[in-house]
C-alpha atoms as a PDB file:
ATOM      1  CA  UNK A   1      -2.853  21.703  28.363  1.00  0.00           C
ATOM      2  CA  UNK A   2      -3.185  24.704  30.882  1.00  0.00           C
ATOM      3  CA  UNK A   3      -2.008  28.197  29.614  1.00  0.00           C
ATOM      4  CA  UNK A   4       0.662  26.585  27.107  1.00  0.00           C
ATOM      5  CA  UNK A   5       2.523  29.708  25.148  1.00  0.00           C
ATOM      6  CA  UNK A   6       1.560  28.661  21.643  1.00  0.00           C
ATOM      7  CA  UNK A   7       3.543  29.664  18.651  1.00  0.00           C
ATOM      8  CA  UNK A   8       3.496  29.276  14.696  1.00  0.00           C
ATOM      9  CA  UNK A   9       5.120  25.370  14.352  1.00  0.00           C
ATOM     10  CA  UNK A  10       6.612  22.820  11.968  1.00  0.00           C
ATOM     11  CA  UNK A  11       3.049  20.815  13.035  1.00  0.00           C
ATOM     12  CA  UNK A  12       0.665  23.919  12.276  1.00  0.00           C
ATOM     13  CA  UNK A  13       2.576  23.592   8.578  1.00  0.00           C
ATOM     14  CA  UNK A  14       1.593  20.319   8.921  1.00  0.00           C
ATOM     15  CA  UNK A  15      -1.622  20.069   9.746  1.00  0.00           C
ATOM     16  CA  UNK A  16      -2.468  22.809   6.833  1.00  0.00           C
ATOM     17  CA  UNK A  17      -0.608  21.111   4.591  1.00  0.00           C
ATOM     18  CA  UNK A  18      -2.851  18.040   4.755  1.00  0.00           C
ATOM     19  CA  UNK A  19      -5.967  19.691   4.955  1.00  0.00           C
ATOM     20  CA  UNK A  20      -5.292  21.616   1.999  1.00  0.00           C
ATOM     21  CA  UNK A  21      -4.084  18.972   0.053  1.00  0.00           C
ATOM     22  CA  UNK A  22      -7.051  16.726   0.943  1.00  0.00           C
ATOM     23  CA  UNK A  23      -9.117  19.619  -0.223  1.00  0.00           C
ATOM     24  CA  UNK A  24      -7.441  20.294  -3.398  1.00  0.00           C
ATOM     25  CA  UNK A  25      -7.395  16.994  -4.527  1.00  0.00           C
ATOM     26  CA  UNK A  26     -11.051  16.191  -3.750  1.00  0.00           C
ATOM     27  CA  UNK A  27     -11.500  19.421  -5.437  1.00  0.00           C
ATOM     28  CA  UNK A  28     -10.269  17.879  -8.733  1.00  0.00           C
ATOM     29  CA  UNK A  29     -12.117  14.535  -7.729  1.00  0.00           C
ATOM     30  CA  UNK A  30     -15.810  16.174  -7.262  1.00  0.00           C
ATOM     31  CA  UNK A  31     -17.449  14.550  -4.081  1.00  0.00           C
ATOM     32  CA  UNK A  32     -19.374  11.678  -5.815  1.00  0.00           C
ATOM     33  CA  UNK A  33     -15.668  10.227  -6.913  1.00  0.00           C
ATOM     34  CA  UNK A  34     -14.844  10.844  -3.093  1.00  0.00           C
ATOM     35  CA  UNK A  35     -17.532   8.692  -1.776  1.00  0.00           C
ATOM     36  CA  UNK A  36     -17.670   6.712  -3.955  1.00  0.00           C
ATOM     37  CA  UNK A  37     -13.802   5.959  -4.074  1.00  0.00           C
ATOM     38  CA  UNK A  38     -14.599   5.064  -0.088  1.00  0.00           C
ATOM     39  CA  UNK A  39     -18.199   2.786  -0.748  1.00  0.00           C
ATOM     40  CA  UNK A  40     -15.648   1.417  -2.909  1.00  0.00           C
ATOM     41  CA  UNK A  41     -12.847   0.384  -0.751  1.00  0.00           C
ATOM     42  CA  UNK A  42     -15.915  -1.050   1.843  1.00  0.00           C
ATOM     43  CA  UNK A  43     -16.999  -2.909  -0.582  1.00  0.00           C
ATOM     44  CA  UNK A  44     -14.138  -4.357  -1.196  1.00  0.00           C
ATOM     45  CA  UNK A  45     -13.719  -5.197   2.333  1.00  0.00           C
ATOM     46  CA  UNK A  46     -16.906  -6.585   3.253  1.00  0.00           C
ATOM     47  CA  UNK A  47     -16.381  -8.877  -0.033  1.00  0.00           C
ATOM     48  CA  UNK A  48     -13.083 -10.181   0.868  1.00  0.00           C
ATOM     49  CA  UNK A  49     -14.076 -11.106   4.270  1.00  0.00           C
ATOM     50  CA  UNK A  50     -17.606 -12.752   2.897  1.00  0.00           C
ATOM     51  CA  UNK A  51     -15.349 -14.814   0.227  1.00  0.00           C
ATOM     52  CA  UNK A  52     -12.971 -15.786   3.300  1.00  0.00           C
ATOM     53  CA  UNK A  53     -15.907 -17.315   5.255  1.00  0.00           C
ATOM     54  CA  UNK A  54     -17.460 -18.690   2.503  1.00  0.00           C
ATOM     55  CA  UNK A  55     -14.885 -20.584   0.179  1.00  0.00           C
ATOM     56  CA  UNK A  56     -11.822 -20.160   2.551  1.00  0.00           C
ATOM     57  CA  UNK A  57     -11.660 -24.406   2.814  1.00  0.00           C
ATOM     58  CA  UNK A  58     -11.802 -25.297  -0.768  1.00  0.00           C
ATOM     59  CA  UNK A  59      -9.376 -22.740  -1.687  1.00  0.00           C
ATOM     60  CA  UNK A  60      -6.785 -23.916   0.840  1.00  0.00           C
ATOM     61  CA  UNK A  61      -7.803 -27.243  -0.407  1.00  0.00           C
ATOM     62  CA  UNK A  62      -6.416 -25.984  -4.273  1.00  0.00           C
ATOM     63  CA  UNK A  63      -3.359 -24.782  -3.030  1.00  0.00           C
ATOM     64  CA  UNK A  64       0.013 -26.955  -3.632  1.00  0.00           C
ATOM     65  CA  UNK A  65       0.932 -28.607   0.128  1.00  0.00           C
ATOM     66  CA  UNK A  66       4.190 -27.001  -0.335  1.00  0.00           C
ATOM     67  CA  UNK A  67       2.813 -23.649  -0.106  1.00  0.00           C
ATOM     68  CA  UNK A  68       2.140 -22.047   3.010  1.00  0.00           C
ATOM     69  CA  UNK A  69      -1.051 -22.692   4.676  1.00  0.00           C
ATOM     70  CA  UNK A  70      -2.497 -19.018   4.188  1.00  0.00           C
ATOM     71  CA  UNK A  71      -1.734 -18.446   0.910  1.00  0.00           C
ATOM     72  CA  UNK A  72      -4.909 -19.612  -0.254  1.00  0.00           C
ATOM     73  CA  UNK A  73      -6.562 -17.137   2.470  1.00  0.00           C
ATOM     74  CA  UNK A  74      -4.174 -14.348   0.885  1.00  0.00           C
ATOM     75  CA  UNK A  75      -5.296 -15.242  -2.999  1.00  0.00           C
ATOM     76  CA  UNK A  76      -8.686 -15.042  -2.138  1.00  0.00           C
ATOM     77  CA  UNK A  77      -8.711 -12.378   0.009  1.00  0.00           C
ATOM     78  CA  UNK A  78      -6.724  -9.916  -2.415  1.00  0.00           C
ATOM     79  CA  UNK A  79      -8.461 -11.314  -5.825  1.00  0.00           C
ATOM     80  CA  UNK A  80     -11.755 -10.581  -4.170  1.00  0.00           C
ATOM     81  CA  UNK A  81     -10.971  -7.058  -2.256  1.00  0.00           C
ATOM     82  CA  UNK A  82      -9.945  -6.315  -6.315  1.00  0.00           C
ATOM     83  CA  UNK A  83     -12.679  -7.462  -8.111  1.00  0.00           C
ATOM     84  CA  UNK A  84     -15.216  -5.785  -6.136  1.00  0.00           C
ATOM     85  CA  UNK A  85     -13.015  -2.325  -5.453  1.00  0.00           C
ATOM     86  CA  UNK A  86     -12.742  -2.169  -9.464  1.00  0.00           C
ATOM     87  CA  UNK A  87     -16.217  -3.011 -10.229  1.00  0.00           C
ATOM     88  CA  UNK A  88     -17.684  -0.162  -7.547  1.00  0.00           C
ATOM     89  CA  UNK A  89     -14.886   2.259  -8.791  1.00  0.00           C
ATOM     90  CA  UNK A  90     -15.741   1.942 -12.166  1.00  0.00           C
ATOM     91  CA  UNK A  91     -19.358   2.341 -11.313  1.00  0.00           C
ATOM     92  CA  UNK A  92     -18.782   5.521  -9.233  1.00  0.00           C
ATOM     93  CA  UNK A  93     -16.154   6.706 -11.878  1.00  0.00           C
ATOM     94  CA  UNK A  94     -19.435   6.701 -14.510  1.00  0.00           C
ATOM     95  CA  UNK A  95     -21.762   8.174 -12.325  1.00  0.00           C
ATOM     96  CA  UNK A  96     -18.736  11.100 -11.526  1.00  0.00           C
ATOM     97  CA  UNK A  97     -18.111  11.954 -15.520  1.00  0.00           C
ATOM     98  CA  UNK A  98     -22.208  12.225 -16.001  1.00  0.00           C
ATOM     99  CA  UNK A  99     -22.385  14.939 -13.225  1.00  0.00           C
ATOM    100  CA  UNK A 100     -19.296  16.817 -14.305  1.00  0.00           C
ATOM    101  CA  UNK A 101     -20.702  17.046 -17.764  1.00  0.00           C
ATOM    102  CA  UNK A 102     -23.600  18.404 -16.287  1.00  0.00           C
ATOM    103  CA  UNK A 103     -21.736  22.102 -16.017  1.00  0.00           C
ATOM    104  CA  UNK A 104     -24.299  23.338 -12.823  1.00  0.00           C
ATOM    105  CA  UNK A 105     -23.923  20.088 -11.059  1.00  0.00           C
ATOM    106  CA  UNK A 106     -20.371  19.508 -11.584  1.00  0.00           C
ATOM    107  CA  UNK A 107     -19.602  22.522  -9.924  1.00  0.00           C
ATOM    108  CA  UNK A 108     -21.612  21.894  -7.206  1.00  0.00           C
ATOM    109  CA  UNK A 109     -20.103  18.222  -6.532  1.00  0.00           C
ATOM    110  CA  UNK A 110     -16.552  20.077  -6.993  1.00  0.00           C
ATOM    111  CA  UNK A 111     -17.075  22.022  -4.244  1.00  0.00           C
ATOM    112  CA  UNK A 112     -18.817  19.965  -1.871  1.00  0.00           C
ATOM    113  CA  UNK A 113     -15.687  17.700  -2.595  1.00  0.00           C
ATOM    114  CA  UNK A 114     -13.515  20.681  -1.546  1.00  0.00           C
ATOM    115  CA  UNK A 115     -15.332  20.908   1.812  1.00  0.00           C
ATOM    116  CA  UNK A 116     -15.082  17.204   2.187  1.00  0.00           C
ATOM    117  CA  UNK A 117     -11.327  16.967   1.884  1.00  0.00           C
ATOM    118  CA  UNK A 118     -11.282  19.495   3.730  1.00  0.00           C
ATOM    119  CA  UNK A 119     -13.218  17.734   6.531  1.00  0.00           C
ATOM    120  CA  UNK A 120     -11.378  14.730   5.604  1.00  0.00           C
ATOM    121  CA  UNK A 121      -7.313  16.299   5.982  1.00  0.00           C
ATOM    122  CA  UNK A 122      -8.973  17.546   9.607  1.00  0.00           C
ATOM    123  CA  UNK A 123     -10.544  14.097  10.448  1.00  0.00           C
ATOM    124  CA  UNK A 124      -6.605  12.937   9.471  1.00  0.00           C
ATOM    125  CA  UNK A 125      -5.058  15.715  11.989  1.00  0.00           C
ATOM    126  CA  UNK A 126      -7.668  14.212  14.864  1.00  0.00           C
ATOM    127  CA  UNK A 127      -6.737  10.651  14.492  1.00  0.00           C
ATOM    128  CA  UNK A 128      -3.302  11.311  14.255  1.00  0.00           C
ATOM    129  CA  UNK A 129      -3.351  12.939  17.595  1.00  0.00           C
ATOM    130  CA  UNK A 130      -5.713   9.786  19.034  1.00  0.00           C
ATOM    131  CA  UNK A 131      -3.044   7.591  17.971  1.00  0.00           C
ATOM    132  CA  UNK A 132       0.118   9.869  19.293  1.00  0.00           C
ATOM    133  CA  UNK A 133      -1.936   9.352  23.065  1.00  0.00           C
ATOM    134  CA  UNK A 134      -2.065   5.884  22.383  1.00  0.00           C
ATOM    135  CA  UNK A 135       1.504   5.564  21.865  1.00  0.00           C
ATOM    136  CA  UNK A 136       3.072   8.518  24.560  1.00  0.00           C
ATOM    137  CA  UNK A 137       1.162   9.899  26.790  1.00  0.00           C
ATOM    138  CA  UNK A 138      -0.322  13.516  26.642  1.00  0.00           C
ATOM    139  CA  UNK A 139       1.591  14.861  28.923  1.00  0.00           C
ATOM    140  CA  UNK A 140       5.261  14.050  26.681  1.00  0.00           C
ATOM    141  CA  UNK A 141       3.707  15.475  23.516  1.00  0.00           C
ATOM    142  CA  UNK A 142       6.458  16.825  21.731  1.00  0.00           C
ATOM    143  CA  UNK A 143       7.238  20.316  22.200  1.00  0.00           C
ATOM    144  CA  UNK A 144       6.896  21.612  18.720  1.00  0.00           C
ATOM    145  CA  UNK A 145       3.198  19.916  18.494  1.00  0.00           C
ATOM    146  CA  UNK A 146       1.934  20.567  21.882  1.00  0.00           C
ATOM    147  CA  UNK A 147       2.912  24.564  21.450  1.00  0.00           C
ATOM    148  CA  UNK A 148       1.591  24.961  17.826  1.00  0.00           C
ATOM    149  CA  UNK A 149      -1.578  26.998  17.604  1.00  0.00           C
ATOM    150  CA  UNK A 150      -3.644  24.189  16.100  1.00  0.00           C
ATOM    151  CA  UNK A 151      -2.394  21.463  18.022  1.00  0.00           C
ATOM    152  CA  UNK A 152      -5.753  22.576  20.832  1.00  0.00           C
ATOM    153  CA  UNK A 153      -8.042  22.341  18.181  1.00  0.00           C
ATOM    154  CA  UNK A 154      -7.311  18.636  17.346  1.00  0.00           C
ATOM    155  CA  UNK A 155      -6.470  17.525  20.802  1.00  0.00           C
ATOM    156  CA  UNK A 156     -10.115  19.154  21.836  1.00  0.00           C
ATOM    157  CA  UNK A 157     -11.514  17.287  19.136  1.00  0.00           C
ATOM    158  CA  UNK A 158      -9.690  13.863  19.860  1.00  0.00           C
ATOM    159  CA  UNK A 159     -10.968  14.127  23.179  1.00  0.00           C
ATOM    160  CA  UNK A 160     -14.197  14.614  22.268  1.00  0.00           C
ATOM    161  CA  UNK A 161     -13.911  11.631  20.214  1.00  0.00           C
ATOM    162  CA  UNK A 162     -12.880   9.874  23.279  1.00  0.00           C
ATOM    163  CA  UNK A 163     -15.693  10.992  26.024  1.00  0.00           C
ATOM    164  CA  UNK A 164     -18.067  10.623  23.086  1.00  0.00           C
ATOM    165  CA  UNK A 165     -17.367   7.340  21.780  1.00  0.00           C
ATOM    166  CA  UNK A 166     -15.892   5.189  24.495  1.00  0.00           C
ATOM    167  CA  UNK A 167     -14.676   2.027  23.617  1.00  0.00           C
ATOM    168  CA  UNK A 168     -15.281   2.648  19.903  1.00  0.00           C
ATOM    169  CA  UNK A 169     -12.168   0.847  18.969  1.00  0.00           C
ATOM    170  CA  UNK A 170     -13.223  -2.074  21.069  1.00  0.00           C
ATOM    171  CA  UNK A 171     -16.602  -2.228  20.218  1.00  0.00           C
ATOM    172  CA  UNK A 172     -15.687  -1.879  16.574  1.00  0.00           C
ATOM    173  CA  UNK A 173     -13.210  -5.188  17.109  1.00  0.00           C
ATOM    174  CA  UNK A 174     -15.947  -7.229  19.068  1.00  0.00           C
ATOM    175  CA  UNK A 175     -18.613  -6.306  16.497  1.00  0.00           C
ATOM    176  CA  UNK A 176     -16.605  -9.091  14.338  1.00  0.00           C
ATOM    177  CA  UNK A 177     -16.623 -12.415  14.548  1.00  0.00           C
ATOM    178  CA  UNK A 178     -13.292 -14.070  14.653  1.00  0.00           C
ATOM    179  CA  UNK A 179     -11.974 -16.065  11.815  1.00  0.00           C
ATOM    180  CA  UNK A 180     -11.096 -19.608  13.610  1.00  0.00           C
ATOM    181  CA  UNK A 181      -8.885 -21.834  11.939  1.00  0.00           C
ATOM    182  CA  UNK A 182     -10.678 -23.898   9.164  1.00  0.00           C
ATOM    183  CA  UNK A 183     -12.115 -27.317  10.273  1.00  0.00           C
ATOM    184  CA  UNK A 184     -10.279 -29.122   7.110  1.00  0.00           C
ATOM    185  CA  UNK A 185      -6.893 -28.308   6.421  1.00  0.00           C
ATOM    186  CA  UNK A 186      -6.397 -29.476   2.707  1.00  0.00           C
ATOM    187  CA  UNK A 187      -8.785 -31.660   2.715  1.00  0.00           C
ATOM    188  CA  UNK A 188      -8.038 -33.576   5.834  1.00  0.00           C
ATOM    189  CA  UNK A 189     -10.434 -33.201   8.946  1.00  0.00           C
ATOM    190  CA  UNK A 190      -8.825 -31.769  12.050  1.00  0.00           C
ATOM    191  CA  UNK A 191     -11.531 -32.728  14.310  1.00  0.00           C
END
């Protein structure tokens, strides 16, 4: 983007919108509700996928042969990801109401929430723009995004992102093993 006339845009409205709604609201939420809200969801994750691996045959095996052949992967998946998402929330949800009644703390956590939704909104803005390259290239950025005033900012920091951490996508996919089709499909050996 070489000497682009930049102007006040419907994307600079945008952008501060989200970053000052992400703000506000982790405002409210104090930052130990805002991590742990996100420890929360991971550990919901990592739990599904463990359950998956783990009991993914004998729960296909309890589902009706009628059904489709995922469902049981679906059940599991979703009962588990819920379990363990509630069960961290409601731990981090305890720990948040003991530091806001701690009036010194609390305020302290409020505010470093602020900053991280702040942070947050901004980290939103960046990957937006590392997924808009993905899907048209930089040079047919829309008009009203690639002549806002902020629209630099987040494209310098989504290339960053890039140069910094090549392949990160990739690496991140290859990182996990592949779920291969069960060896027994309701109970019957497919070897």
């Amino acid at each position: 983007m070489d000497s682009v006339q930049t102007s006040f845009t419907a994307f600079d409205v945008i952008v501060v919108m989200v970053i000052v709604v992400s703000a506000i609201m982790s405002l409210s939420r104090g930052l130990v509700r805002e991590t742990s809200s996100i420890i929360s969801f991971l550990a919901g994750i990592v739990a599904a996928y463990a359950m998956l691996l783990l009991f993914r045959d004998p729960v296909r095996n309890m589902v009706p042969e009628s059904w489709p052949l995922l469902t049981g992967d679906a059940i599991l998946v979703v009962v588990s990801f819920i379990l363990v998402y509630l069960l961290a929330a409601g731990i981090g949800q305890q720990l948040s109401r003991l530091i806001k009644s701690t009036p010194e703390i609390g305020l302290i956590d409020r505010i470093a929430g602020a900053i991280f939704g702040g942070l947050r909104g901004a980290l939103a803005v960046v990957l937006f723009v590392l997924l808009m390259h993905m899907v048209i290239p930089e040079e047919t950025t829309p008009s009203f995004i690639a002549k806002s005033k902020l629209y630099p900012y987040a494209n310098g920091a989504a290339t960053w992102l890039t140069q910094n951490f090549p392949g990160f996508v990739e690496k991140a996919q290859d990182s996990i093993p592949p779920l291969e089709p069960s060896g027994t499909t309701r109970g019957l050996n497919t070897d």
